[in-house]
N, C-alpha and C. Protein backbone atom coordinates (compact mmCIF):
# COMPACT_ATOMS: atom_id res chain seq x y z
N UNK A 1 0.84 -1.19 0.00
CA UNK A 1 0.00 0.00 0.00
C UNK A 1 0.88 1.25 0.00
N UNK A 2 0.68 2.04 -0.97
CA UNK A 2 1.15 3.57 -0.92
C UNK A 2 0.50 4.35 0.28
N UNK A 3 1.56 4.99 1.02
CA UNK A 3 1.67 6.12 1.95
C UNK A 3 0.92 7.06 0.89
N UNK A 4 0.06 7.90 1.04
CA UNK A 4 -0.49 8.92 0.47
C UNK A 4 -0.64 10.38 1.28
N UNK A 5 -0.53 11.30 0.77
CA UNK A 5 -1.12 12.98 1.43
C UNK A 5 -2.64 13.25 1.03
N UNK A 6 -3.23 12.95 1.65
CA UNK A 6 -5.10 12.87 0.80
C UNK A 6 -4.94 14.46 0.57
N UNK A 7 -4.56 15.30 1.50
CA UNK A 7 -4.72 17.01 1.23
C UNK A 7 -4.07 17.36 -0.22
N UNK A 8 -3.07 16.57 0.24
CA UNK A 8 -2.29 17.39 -1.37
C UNK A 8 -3.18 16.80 -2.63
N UNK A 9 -3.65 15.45 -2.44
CA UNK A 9 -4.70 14.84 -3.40
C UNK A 9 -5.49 15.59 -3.61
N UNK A 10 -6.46 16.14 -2.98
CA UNK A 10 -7.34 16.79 -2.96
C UNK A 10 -7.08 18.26 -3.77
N UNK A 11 -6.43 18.95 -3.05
CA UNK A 11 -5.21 20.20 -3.61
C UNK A 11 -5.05 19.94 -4.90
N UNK A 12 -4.67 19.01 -5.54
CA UNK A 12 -4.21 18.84 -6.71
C UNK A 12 -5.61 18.70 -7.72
N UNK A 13 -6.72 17.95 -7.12
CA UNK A 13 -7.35 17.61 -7.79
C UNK A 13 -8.21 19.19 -8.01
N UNK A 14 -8.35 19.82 -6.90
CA UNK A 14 -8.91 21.26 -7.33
C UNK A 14 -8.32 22.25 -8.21
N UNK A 15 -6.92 22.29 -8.13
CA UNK A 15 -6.08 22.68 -8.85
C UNK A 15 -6.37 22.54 -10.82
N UNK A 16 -6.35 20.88 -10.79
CA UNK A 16 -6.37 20.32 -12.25
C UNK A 16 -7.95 21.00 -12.59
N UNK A 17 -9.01 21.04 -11.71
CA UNK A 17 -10.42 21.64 -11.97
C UNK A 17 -10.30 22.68 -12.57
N UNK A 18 -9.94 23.42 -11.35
CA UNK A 18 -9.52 25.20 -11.72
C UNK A 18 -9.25 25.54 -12.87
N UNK A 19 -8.23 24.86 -13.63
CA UNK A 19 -7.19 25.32 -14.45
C UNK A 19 -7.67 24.71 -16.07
N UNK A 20 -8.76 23.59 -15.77
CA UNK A 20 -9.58 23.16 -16.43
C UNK A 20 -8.82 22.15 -17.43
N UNK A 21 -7.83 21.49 -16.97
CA UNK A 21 -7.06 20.53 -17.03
C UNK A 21 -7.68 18.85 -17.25
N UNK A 22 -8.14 18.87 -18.55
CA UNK A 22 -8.97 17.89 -17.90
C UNK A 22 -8.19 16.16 -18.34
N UNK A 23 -6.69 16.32 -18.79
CA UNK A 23 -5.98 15.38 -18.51
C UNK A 23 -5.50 15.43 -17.46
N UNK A 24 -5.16 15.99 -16.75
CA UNK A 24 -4.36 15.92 -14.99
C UNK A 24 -5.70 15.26 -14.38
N UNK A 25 -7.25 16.20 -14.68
CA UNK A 25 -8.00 16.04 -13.85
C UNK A 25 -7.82 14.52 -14.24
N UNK A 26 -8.14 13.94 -14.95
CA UNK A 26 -8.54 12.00 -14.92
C UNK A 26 -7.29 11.29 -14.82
N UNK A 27 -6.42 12.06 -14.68
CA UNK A 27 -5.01 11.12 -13.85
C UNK A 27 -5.30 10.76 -12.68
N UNK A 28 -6.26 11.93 -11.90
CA UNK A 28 -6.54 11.81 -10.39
C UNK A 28 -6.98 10.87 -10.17
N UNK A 29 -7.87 10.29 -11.09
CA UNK A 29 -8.80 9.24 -10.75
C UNK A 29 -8.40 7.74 -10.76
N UNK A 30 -8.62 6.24 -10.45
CA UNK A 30 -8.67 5.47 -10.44
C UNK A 30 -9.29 5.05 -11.59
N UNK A 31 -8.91 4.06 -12.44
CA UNK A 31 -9.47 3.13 -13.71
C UNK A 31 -11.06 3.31 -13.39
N UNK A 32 -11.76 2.74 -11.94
CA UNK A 32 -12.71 2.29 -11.33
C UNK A 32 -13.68 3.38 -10.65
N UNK A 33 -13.25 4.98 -10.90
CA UNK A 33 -13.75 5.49 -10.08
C UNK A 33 -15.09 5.97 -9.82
N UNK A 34 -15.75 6.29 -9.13
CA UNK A 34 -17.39 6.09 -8.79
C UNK A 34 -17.00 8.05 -8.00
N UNK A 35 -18.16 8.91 -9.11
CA UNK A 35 -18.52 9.87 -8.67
C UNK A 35 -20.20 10.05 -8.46
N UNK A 36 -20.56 10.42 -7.09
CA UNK A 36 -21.71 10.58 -7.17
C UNK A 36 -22.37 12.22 -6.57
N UNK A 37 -22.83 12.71 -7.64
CA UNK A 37 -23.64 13.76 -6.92
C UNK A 37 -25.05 14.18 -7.04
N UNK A 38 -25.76 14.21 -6.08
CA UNK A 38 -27.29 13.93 -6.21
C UNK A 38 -27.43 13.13 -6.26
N UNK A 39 -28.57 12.53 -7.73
CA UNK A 39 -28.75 11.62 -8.18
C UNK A 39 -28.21 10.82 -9.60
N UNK A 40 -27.13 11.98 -9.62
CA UNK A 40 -26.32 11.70 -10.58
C UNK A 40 -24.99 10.94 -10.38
N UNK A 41 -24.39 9.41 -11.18
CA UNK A 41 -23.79 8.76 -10.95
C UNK A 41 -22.74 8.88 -11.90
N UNK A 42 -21.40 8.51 -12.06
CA UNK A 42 -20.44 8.46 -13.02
C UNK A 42 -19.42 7.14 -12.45
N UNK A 43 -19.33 6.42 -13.35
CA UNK A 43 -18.62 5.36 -13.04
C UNK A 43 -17.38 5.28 -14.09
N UNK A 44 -16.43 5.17 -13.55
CA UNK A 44 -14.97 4.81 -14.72
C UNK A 44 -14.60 6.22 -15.37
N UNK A 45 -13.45 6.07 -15.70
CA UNK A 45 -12.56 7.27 -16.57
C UNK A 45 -13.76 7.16 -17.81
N UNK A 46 -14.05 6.78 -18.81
CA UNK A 46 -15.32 7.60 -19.35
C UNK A 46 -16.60 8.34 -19.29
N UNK A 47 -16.75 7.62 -18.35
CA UNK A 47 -18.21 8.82 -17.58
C UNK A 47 -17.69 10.09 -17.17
N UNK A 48 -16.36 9.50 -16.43
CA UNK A 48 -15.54 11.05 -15.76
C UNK A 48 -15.72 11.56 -16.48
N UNK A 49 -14.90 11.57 -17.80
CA UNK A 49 -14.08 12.31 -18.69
C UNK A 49 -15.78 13.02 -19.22
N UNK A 50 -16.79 12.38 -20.00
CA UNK A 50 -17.76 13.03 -20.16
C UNK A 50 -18.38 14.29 -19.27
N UNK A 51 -18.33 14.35 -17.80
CA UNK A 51 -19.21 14.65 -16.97
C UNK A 51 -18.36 15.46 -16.83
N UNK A 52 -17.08 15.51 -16.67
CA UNK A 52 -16.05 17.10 -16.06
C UNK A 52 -15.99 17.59 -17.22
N UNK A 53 -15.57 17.05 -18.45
CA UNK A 53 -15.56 18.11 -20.01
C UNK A 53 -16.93 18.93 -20.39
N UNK A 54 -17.91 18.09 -20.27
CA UNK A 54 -19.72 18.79 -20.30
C UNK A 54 -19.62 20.12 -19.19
N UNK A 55 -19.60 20.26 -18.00
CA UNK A 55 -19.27 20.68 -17.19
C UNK A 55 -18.31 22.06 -17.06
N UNK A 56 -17.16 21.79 -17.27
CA UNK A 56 -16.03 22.89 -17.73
C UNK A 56 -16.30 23.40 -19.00
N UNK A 57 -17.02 23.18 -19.98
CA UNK A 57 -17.36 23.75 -21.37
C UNK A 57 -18.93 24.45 -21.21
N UNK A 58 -19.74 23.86 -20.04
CA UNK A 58 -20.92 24.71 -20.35
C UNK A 58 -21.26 25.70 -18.98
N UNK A 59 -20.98 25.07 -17.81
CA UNK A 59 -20.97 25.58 -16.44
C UNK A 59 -19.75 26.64 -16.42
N UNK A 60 -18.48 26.49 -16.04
CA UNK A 60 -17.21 27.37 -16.41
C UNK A 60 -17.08 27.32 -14.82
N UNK A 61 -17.09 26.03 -13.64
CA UNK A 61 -16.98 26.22 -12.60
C UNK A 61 -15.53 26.60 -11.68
N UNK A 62 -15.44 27.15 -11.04
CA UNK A 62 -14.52 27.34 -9.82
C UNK A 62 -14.78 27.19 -8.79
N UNK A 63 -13.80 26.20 -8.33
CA UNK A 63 -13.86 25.45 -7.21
C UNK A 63 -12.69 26.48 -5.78
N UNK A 64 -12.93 26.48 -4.47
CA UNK A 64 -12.72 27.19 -3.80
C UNK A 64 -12.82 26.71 -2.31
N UNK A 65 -11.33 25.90 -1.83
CA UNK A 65 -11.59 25.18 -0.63
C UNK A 65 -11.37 26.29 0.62
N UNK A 66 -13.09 25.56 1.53
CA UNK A 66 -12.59 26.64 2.50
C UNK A 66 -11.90 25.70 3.58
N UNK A 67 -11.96 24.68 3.60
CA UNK A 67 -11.93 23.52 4.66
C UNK A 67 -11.72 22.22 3.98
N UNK A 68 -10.49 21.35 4.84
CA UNK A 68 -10.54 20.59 4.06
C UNK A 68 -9.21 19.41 5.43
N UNK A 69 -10.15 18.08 5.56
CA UNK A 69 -9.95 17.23 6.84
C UNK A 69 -9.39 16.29 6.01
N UNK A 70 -8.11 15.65 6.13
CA UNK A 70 -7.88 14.73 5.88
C UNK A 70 -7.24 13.31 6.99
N UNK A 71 -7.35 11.96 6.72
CA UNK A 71 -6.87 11.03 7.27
C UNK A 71 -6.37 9.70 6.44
N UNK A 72 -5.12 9.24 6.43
CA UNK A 72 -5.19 8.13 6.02
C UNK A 72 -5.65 8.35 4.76
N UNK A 73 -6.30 7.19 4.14
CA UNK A 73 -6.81 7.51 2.51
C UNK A 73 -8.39 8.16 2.09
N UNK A 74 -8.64 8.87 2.96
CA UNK A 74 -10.20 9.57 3.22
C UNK A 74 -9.72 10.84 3.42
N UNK A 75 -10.71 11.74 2.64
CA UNK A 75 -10.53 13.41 3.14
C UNK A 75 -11.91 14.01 3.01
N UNK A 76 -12.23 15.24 3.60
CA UNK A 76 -13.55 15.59 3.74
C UNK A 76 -13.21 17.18 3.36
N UNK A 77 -14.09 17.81 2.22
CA UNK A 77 -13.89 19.24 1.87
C UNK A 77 -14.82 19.95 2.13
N UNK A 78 -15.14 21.04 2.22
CA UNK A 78 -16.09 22.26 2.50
C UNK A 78 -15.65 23.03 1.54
N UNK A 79 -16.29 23.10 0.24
CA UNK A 79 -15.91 24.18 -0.66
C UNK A 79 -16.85 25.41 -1.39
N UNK A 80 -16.65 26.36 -1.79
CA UNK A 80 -17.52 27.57 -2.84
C UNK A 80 -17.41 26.73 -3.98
N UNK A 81 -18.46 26.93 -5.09
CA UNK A 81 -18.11 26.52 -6.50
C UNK A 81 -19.02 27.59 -7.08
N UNK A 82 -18.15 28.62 -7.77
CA UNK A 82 -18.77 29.26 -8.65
C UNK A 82 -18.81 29.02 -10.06
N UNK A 83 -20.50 29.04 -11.20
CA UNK A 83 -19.96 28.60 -11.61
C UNK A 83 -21.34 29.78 -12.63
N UNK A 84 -21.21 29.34 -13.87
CA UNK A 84 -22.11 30.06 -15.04
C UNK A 84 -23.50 29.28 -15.14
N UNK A 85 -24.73 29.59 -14.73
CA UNK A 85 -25.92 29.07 -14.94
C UNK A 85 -26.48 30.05 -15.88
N UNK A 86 -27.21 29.46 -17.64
CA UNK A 86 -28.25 30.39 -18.14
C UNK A 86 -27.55 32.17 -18.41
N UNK A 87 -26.22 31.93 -18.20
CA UNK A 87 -25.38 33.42 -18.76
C UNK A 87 -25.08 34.02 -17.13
N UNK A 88 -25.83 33.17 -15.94
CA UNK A 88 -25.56 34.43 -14.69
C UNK A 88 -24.85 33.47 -14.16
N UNK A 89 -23.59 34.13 -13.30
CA UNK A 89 -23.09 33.78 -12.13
C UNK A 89 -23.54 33.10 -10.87
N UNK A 90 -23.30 32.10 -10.86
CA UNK A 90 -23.61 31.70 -9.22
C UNK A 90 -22.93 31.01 -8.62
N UNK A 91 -23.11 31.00 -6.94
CA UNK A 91 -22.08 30.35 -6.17
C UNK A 91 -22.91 29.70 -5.29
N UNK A 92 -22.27 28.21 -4.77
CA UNK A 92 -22.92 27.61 -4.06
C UNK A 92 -21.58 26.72 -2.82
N UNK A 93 -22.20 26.53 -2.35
CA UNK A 93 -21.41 25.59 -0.86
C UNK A 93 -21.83 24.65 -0.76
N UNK A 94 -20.34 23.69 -1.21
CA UNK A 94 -20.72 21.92 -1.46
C UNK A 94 -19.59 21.76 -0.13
N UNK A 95 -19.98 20.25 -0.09
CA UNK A 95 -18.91 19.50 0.62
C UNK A 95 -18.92 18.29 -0.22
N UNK A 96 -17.49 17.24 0.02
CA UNK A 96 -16.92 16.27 -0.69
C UNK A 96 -16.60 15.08 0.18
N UNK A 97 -16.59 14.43 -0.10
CA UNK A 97 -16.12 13.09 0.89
C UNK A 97 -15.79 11.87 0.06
N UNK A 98 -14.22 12.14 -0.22
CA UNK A 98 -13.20 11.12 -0.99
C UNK A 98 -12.56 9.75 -0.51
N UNK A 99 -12.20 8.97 -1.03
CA UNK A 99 -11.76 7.52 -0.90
C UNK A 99 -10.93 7.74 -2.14
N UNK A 100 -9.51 7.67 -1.49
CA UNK A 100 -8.40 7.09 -2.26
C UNK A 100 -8.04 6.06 -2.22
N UNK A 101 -7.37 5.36 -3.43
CA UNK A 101 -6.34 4.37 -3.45
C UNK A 101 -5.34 4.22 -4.43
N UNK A 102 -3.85 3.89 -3.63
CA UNK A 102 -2.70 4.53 -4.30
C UNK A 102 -2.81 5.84 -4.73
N UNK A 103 -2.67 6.58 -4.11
CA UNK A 103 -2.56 8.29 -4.50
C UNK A 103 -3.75 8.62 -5.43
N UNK A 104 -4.73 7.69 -5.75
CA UNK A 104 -5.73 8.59 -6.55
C UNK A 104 -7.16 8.77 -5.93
N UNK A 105 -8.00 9.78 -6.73
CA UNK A 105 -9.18 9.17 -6.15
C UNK A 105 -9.64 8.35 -6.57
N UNK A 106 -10.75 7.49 -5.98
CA UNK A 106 -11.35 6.33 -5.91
C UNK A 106 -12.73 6.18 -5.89
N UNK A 107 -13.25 7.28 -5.06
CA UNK A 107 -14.65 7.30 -5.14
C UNK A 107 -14.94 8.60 -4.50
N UNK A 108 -15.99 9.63 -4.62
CA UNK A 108 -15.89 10.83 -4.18
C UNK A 108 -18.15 10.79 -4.19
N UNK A 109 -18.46 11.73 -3.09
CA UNK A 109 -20.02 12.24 -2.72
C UNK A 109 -20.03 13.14 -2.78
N UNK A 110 -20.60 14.12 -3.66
CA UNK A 110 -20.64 15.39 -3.45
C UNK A 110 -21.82 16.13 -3.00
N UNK A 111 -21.88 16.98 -1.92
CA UNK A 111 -23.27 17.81 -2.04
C UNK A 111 -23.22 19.35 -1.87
N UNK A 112 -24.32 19.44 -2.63
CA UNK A 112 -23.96 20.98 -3.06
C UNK A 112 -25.33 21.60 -2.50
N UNK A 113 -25.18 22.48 -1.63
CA UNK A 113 -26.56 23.45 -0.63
C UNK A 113 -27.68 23.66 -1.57
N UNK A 114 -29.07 23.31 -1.20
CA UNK A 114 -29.61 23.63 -2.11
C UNK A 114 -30.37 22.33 -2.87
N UNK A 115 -29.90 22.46 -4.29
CA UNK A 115 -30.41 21.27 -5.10
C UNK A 115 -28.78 20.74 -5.84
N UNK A 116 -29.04 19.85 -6.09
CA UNK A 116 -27.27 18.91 -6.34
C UNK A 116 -27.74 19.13 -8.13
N UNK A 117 -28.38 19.45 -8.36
CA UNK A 117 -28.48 19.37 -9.95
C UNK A 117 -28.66 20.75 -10.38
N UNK A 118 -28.07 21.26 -11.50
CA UNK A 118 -27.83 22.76 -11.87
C UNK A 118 -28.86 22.55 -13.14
N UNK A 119 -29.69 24.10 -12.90
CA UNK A 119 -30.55 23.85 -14.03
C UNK A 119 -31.71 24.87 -14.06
């Protein structure tokens, strides 16, 4: 088992968001990885890759940690995500709750205040 930094994981993975990186971003991930937010599911580096490129091309989000707990291969975030809805600006306050393995992520929950689906 790899020794891991879940913060810097995390760090990095907001980073590759930000910057809209969306090969770094699916390095982060695991072959296997399981994103869920709402009721919305993404399973494996192709769903990823669909769901963060859709996303960064029509939303234009920024991500913004205010808080962020890590242990072992689990970390827990408190973040802003501003992002483009319908031409207007908006910002909302999600939290995250990751599962790594070997330095990547693995599986991630997201919820975002409000309604988890933009629209």
């Amino acid at each position: 088992m790899i020794e891991v930094d879940a913060a810097a994981v995390l760090r990095g993975h907001v980073d590759s968001f930000n910057a809209r990186d969306l090969d770094a971003l699916m390095a982060g991930f695991t072959d296997d990885a399981l994103w869920v937010t709402g009721s919305s599911v993404a399973r494996g580096r192709g769903e990823l890759t669909e769901l963060f490129s859709g996303a960064m091309e029509g939303l234009l989000p920024t991500l913004t940690i205010q808080n962020l707990l890590a242990a072992g291969d689990q970390a827990a975030c408190q973040m802003t995500e501003t992002l483009t809805v319908a031409g207007e600006e908006r910002t909302f306050s999600i939290a995250g709750f990751y599962r790594l393995r070997d330095g990547r992520i693995e599986s991630a929950k997201i919820y975002r205040e409000g309604r988890a689906e933009i629209g």
